[in-house]
C-alpha atoms as a PDB file:
ATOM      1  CA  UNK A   1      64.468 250.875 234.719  1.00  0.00           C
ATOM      2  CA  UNK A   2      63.740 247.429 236.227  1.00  0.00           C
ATOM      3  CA  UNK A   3      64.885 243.795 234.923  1.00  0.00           C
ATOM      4  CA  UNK A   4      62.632 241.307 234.341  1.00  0.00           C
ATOM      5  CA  UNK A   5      64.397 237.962 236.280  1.00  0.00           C
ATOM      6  CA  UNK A   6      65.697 236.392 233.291  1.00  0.00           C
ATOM      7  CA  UNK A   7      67.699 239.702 232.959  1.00  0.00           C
ATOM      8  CA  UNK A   8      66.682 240.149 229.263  1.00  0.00           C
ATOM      9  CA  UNK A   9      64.396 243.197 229.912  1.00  0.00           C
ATOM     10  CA  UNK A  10      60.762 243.930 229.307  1.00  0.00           C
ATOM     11  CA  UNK A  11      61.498 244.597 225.728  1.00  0.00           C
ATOM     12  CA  UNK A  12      63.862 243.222 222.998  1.00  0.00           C
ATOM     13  CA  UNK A  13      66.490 245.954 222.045  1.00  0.00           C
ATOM     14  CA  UNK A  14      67.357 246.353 219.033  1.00  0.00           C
ATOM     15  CA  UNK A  15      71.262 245.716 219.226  1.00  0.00           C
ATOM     16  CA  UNK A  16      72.714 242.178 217.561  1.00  0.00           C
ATOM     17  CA  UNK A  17      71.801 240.783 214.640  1.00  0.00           C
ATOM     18  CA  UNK A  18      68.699 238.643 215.494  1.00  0.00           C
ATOM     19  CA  UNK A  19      66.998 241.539 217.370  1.00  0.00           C
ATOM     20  CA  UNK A  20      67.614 244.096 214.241  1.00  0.00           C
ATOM     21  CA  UNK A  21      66.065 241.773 211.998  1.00  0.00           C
ATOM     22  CA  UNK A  22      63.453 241.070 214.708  1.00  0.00           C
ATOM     23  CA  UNK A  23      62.221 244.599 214.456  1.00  0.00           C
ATOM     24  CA  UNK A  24      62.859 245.305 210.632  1.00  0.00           C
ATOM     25  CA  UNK A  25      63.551 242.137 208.636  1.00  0.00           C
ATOM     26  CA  UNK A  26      60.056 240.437 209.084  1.00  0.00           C
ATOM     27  CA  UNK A  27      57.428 240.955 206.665  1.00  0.00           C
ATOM     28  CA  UNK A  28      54.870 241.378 208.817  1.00  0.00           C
ATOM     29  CA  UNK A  29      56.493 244.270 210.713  1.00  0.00           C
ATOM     30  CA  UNK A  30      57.279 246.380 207.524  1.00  0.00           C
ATOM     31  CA  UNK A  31      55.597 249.492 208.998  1.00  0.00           C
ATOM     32  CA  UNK A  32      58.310 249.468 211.408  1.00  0.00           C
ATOM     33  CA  UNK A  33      60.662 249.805 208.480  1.00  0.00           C
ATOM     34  CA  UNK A  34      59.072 252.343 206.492  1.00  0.00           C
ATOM     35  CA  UNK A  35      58.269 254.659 209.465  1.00  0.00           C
ATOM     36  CA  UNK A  36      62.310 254.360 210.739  1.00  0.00           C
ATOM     37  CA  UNK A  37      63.355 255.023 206.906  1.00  0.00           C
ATOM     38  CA  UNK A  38      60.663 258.138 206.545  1.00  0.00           C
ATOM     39  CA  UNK A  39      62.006 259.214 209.845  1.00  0.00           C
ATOM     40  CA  UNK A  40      65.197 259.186 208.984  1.00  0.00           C
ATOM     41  CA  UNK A  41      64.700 260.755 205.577  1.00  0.00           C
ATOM     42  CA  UNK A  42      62.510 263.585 207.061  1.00  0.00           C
ATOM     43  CA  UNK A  43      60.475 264.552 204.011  1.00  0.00           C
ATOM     44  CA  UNK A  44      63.363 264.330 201.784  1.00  0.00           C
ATOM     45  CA  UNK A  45      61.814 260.985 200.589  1.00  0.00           C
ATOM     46  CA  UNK A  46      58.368 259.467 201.458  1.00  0.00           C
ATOM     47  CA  UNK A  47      58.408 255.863 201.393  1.00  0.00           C
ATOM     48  CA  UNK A  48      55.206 254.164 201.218  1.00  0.00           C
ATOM     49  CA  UNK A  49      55.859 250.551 200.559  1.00  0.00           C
ATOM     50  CA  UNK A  50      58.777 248.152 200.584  1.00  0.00           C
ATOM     51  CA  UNK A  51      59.635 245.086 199.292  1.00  0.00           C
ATOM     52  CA  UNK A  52      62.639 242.970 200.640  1.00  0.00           C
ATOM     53  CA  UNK A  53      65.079 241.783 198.169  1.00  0.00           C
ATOM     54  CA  UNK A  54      67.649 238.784 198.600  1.00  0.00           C
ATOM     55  CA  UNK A  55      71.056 239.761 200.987  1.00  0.00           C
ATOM     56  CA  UNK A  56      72.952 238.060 199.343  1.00  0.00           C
ATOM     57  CA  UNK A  57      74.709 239.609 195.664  1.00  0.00           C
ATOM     58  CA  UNK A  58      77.250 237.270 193.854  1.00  0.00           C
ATOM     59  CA  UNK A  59      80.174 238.604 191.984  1.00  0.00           C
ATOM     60  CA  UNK A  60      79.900 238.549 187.931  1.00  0.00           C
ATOM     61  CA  UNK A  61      82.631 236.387 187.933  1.00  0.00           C
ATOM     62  CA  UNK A  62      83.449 232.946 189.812  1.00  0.00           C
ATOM     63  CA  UNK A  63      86.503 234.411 191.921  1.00  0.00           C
ATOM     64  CA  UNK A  64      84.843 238.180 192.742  1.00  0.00           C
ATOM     65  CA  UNK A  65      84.187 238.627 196.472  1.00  0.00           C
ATOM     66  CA  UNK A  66      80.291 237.709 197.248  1.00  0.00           C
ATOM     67  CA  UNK A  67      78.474 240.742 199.486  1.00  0.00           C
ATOM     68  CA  UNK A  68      75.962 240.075 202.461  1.00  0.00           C
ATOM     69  CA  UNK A  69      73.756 242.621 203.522  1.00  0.00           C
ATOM     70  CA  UNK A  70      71.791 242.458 206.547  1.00  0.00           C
ATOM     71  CA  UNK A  71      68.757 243.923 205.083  1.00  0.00           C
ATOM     72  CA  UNK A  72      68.318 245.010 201.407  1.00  0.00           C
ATOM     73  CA  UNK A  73      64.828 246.105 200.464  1.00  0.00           C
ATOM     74  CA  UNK A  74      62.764 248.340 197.640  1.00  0.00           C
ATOM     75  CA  UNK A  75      60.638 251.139 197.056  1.00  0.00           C
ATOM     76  CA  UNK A  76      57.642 250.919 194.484  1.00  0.00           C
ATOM     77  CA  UNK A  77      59.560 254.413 193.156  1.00  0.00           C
ATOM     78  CA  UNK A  78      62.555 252.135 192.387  1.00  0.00           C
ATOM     79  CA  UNK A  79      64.366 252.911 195.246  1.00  0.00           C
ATOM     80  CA  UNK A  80      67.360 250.634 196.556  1.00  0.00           C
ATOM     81  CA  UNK A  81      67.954 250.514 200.429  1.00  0.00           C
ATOM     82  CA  UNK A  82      71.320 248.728 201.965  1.00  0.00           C
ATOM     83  CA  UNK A  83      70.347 248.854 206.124  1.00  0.00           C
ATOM     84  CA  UNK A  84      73.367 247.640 207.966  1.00  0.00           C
ATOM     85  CA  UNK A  85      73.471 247.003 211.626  1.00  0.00           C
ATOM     86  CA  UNK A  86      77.300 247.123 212.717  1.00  0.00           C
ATOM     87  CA  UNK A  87      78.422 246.294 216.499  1.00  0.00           C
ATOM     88  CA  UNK A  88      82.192 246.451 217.189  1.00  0.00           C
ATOM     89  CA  UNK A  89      84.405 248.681 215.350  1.00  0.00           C
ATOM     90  CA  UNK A  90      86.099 247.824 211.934  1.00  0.00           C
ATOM     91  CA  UNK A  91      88.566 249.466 210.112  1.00  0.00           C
ATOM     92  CA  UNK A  92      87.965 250.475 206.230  1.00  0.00           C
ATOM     93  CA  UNK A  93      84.115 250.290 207.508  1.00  0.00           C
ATOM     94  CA  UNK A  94      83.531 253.534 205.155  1.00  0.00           C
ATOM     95  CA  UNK A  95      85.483 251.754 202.501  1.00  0.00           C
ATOM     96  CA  UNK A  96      82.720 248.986 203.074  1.00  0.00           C
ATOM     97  CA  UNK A  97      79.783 250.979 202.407  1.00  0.00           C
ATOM     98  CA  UNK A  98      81.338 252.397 199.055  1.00  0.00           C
ATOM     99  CA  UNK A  99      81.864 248.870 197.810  1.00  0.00           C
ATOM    100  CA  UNK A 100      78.732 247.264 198.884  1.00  0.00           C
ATOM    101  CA  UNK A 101      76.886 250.321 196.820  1.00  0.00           C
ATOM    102  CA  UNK A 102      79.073 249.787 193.884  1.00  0.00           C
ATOM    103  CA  UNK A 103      78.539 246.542 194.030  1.00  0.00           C
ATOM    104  CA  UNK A 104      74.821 246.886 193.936  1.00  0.00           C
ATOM    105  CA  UNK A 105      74.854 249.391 191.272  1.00  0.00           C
ATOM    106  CA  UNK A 106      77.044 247.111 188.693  1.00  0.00           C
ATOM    107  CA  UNK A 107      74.642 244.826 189.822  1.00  0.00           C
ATOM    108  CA  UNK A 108      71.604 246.830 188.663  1.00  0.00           C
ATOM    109  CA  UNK A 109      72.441 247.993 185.872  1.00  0.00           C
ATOM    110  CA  UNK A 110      71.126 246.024 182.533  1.00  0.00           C
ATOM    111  CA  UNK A 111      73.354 243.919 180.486  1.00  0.00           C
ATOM    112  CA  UNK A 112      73.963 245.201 176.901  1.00  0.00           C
ATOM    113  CA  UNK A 113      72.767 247.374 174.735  1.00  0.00           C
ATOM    114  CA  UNK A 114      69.984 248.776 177.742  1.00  0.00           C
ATOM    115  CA  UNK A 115      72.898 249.383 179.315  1.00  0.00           C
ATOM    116  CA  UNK A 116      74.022 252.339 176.909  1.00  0.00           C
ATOM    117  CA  UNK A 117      72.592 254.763 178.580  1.00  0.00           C
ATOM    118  CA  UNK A 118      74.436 254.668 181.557  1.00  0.00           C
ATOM    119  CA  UNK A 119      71.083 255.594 183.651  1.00  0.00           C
ATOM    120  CA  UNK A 120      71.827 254.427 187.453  1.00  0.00           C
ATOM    121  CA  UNK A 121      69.202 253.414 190.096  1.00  0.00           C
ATOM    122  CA  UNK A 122      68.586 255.376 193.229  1.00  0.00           C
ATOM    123  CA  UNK A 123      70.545 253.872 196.029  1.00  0.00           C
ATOM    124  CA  UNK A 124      71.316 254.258 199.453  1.00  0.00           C
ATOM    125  CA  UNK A 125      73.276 252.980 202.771  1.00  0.00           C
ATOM    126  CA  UNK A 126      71.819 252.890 205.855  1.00  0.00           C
ATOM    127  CA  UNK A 127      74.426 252.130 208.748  1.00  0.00           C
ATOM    128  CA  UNK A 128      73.326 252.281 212.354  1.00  0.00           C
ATOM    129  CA  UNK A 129      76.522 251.870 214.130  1.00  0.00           C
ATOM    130  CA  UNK A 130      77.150 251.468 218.335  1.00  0.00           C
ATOM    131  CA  UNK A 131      81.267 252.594 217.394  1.00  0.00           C
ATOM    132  CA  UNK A 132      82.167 256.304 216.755  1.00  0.00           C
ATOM    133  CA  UNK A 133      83.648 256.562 213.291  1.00  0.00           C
ATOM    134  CA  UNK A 134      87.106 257.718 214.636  1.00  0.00           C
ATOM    135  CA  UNK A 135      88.772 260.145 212.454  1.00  0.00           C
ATOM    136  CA  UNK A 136      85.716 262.373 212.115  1.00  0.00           C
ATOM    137  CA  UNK A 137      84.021 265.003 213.771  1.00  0.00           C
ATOM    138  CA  UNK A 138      84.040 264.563 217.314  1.00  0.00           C
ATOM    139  CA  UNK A 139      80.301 263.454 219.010  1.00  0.00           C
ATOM    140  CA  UNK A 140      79.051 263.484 216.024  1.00  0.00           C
ATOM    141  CA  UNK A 141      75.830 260.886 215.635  1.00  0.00           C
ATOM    142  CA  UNK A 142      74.174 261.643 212.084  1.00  0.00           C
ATOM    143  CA  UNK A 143      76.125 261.708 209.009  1.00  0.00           C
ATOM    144  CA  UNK A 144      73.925 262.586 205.624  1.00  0.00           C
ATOM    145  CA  UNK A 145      76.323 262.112 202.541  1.00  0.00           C
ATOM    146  CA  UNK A 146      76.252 262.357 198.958  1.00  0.00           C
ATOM    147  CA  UNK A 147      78.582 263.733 196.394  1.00  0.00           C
ATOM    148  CA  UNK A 148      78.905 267.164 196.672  1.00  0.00           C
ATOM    149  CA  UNK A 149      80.519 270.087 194.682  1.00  0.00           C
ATOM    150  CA  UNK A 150      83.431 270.903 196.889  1.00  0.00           C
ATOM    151  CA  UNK A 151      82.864 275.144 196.058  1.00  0.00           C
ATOM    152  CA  UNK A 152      79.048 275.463 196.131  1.00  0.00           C
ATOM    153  CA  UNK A 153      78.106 272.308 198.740  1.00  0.00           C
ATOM    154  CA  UNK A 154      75.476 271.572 196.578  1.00  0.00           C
ATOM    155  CA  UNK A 155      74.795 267.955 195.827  1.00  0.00           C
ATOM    156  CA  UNK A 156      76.335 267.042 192.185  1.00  0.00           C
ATOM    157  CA  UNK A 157      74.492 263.457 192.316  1.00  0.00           C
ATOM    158  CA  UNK A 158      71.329 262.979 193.919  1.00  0.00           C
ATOM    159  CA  UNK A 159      71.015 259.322 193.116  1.00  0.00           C
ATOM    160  CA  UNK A 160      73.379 257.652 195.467  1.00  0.00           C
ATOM    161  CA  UNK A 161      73.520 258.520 199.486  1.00  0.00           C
ATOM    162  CA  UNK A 162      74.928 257.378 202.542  1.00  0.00           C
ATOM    163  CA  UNK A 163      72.742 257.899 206.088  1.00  0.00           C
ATOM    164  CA  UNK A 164      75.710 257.185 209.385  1.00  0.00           C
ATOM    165  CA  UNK A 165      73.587 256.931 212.825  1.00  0.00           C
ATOM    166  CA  UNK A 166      76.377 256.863 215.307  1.00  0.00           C
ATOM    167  CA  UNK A 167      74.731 255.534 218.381  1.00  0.00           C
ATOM    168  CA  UNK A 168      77.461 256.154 221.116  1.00  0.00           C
ATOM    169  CA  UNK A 169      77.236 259.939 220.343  1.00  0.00           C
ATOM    170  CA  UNK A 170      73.635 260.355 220.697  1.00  0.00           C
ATOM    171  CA  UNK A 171      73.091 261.800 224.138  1.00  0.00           C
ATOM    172  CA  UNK A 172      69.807 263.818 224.240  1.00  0.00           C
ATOM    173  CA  UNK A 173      67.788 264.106 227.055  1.00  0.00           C
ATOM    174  CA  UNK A 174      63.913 263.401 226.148  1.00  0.00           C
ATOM    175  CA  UNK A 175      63.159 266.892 227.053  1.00  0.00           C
ATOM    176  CA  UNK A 176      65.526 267.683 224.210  1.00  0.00           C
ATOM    177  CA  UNK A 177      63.955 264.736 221.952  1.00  0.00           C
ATOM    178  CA  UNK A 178      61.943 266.723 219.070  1.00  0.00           C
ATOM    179  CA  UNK A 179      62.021 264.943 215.428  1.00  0.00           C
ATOM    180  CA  UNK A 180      61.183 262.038 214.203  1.00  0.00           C
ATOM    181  CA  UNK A 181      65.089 260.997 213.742  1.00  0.00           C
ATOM    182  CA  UNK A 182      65.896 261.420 217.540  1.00  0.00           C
ATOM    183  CA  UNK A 183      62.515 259.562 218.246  1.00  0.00           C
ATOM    184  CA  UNK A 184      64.821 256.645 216.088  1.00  0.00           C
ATOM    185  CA  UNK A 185      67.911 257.033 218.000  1.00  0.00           C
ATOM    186  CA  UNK A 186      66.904 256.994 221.375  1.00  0.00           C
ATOM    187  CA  UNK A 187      64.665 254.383 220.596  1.00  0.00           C
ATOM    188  CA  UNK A 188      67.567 252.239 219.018  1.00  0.00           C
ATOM    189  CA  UNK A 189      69.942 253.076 221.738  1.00  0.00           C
ATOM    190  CA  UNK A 190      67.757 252.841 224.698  1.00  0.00           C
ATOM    191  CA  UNK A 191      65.439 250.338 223.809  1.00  0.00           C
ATOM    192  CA  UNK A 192      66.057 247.392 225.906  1.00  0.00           C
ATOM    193  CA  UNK A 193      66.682 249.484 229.045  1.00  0.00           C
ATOM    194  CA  UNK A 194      63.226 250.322 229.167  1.00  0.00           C
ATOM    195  CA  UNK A 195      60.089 249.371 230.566  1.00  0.00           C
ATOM    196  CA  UNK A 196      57.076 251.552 229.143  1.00  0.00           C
ATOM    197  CA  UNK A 197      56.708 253.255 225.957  1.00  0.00           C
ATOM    198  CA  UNK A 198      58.079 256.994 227.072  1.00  0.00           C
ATOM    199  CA  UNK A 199      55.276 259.642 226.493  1.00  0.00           C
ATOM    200  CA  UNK A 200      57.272 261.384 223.723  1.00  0.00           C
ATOM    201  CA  UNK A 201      56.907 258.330 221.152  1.00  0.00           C
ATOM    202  CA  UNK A 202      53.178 258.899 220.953  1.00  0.00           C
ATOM    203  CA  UNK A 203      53.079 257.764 216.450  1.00  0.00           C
ATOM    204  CA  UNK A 204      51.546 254.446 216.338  1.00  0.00           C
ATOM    205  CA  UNK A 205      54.522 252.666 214.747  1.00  0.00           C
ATOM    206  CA  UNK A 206      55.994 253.317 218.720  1.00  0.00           C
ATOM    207  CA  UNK A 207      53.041 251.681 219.728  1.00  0.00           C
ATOM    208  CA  UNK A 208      53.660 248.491 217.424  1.00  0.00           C
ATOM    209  CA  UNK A 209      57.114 248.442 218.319  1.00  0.00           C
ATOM    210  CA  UNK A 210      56.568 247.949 221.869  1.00  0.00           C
ATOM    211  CA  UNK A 211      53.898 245.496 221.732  1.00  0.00           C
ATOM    212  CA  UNK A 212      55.979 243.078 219.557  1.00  0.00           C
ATOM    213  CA  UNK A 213      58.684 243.612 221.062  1.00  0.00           C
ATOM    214  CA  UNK A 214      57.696 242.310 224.710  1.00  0.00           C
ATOM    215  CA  UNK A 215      60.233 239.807 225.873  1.00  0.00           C
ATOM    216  CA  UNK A 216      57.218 238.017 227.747  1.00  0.00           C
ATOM    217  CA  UNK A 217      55.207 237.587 224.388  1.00  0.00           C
ATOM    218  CA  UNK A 218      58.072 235.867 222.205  1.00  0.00           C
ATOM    219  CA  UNK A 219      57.615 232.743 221.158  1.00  0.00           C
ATOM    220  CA  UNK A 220      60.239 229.673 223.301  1.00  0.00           C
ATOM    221  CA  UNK A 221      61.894 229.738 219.613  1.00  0.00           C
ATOM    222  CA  UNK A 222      62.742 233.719 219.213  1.00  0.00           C
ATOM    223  CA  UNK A 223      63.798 233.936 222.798  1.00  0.00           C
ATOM    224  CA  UNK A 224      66.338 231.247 222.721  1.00  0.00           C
ATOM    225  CA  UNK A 225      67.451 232.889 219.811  1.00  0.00           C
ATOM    226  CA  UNK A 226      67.424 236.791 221.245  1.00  0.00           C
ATOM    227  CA  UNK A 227      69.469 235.088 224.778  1.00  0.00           C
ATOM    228  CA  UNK A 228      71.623 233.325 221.794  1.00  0.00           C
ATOM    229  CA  UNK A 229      72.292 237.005 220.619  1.00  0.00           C
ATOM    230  CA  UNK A 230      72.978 238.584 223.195  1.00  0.00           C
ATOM    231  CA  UNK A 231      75.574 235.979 224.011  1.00  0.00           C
ATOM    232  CA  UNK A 232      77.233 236.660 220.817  1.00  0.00           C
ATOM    233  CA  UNK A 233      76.998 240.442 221.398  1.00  0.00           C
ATOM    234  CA  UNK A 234      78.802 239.729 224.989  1.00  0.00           C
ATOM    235  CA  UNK A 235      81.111 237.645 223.846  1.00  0.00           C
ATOM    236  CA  UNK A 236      82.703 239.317 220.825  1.00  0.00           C
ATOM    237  CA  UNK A 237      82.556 242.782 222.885  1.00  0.00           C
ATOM    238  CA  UNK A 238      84.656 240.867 225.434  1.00  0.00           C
ATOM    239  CA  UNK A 239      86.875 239.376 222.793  1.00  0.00           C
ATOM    240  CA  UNK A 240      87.261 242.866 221.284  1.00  0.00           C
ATOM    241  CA  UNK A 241      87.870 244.626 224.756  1.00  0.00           C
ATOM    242  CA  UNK A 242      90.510 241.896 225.399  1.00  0.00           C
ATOM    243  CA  UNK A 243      92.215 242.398 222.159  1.00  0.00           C
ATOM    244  CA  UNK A 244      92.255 246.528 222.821  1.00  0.00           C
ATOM    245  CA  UNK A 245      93.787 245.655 226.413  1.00  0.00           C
ATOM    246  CA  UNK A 246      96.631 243.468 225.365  1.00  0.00           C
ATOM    247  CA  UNK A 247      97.175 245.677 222.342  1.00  0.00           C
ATOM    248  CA  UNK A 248      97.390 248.512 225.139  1.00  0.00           C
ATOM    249  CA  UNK A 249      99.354 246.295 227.484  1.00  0.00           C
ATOM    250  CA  UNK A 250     101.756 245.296 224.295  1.00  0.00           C
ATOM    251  CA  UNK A 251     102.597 248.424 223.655  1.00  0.00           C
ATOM    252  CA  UNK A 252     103.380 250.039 227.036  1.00  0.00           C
ATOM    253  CA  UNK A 253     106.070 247.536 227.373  1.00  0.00           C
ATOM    254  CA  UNK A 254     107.137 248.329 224.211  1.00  0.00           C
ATOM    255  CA  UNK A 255     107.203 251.917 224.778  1.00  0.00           C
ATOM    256  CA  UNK A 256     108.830 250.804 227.763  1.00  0.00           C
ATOM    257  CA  UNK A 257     111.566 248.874 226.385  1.00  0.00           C
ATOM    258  CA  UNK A 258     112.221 251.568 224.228  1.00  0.00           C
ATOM    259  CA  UNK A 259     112.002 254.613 226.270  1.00  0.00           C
ATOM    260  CA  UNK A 260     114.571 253.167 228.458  1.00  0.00           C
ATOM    261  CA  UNK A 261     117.119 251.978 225.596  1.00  0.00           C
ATOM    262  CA  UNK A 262     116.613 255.758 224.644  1.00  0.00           C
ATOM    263  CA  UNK A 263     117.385 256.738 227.889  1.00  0.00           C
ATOM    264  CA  UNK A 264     120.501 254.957 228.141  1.00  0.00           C
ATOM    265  CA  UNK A 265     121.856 255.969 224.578  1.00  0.00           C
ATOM    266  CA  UNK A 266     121.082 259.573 225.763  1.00  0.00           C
ATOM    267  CA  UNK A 267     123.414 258.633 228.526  1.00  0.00           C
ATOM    268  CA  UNK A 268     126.103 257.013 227.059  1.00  0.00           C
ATOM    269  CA  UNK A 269     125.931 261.044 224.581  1.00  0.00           C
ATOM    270  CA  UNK A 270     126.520 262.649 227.424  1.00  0.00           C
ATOM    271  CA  UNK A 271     129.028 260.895 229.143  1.00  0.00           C
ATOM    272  CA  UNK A 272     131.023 260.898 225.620  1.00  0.00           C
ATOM    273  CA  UNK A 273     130.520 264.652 225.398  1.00  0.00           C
ATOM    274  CA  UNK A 274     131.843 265.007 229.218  1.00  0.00           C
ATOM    275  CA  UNK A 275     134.803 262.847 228.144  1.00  0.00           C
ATOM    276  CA  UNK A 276     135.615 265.064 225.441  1.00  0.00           C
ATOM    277  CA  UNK A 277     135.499 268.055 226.897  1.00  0.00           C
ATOM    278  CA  UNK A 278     138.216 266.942 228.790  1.00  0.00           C
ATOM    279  CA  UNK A 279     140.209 266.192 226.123  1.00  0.00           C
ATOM    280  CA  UNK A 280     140.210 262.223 226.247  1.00  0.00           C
ATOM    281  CA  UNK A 281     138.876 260.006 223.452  1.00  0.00           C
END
C-alpha cells in the first residue's frame, strides 16, 4: 500500500476528529451516514433520512456540566443518534455514554404537564473506538446493548441502545469480510492505508466514499486541516504512550524498592528465628 510523498495517503482515513466529521458530519455527504448507520443496524432499523441536530446540550441549570457530542443527528421516525469518535483510552468511558444518553433524554422530554406521561424518545450511542474496552470480553470488536432481562435475555426496553465498534479487535481478512458491518470496520480501520477501493466494497456509498475522500482532491483549506489532525492524533498518542511508560517505569522501581525492603525484613525473620533457636534473645 504505497504513500503518496506528502505521506498523508491516497485517501483521508477516517481516524481524528476532523477526518470523522469529514466523512459523516457534512451535509452534503449524509448518504455516507445513513448507509454506515443501516449497516450497522442490519435491518434492525432502516434509516432513510437524517437531520443533524446541534452538539452541544446545556445543563437545566447554570452550574450542571454542559455535554459535547461529536455528531448528534435525527431520523424522520423520531429517532435520536449520539456518534462518538474516541481515540486514546479513558477511564469511566462506559460511564460516559450512560450520561450523555441521560442527558439527552431529560433533555427531550417536554416540560410540564406533556411530560406526564413519561413517554421517552428512541435513542442511541454510537461509539467507534481505536482502544479495547479493558475489562470485557477479550478481542471482542462489536458490542450491541440494551437493557435486558437478566433470566430470559430478552430486551426489557427497546427504546434506548448502545452500538461499541472496537477497532483494535477487528482483524478479518477480506476473504472473511461478508456483511455490511465488517464492510464498516475494515473500512474505518484500514482506510487511509489504502490505495484503491478493494473489490469487496462494491455498494455505491463505497464508491462516494472514496472519491471524496482523495487526499489529492481536498481543497488547500481541508488538507491543512486533515495534516493539522493528524498532528494532534500523533501527538496525544505520544503523550499517552509516554505517560503509560513512566507510569510503567514508576512502578518497577517501586516494586523494586519494595520487593527488596521485603526481602530484607524476610531476612532479618529468619535470622531472629535462627537466634532463637539457639536460645539467645
Amino acid at each position: 500500500m504505497k504513500k503518496t510523498k506528502s505521506n498523508l495517503g491516497k485517501y483521508v482515513g477516517f481516524s481524528g476528529d476532523w477526518s470523522f466529521k469529514f466523512y459523516f458530519g457534512r451535509e452534503e455527504n449524509m448518504p455516507i451516514l445513513i448507509g454506515f448507520l443501516n449497516g450497522l443496524f442490519e435491518g434492525e432499523k432502516v434509516i432513510q433520512e437524517l437531520h443533524y441536530r446541534p452538539v452541544e446540550q446545556d445543563g437545566d441549570l447554570e452550574n450542571e456540566r454542559k455535554v459535547i457530542f461529536d455528531l448528534y443527528c435525527t431520523g424522520i421516525d423520531g429517532e435520536h443518534f449520539i456518534i462518538e469518535m474516541q481515540q486514546l483510552y479513558q477511564d469511566f468511558f462506559k460511564d460516559r455514554t450512560v450520561f450523555y444518553t441521560s442527558r439527552l433524554i431529560n433533555k427531550l422530554i417536554p416540560k410540564g404537564y406533556k411530560g406526564n406521561t413519561y413517554e421517552l424518545p428512541e435513542v442511541y450511542f454510537i461509539g467507534i473506538l481505536e482502544f479495547e474496552l479493558g475489562e470485557t470480553e477479550s478481542g471482542k470488536y462489536f458490542y450491541d446493548v440494551a437493557l435486558c432481562d437478566k433470566q430470559s435475555n430478552r430486551v426489557f426496553f427497546v427504546m434506548l441502545g448502545y452500538k461499541l465498534l472496537v477497532l483494535p479487535n477487528f482483524n478479518k481478512n477480506e476473504a472473511d469480510i461478508k456483511t455490511d458491518m465488517d464492510m464498516w470496520l475494515y473500512l474505518l480501520k484500514n482506510m487511509s492505508k489504502l490505495d484503491k477501493i478493494p473489490d469487496f466494497l462494491d455498494k455505491r456509498v463505497f464508491g462516494l466514499i472514496f472519491d471524496i475522500g482523495e487526499v489529492a482532491k481536498l481543497t488547500p483549506e481541508d488538507k491543512m486541516a486533515y495534516e493539522a489532525s493528524l498532528k494532534h492524533k500523533r501527538d496525544a498518542e505520544n503523550t499517552y504512550s509516554t505517560a503509560q511508560r513512566l507510569g510503567h517505569d514508576r512502578g518497577l522501581k517501586e516494586g523494586l524498592k519494595e520487593g527488596i525492603a521485603q526481602g530484607q525484613l524476610q531476612k532479618a525473620i529468619e535470622t531472629a528465628l535462627k537466634l532463637k533457636k539457639m536460645a539467645l534473645s
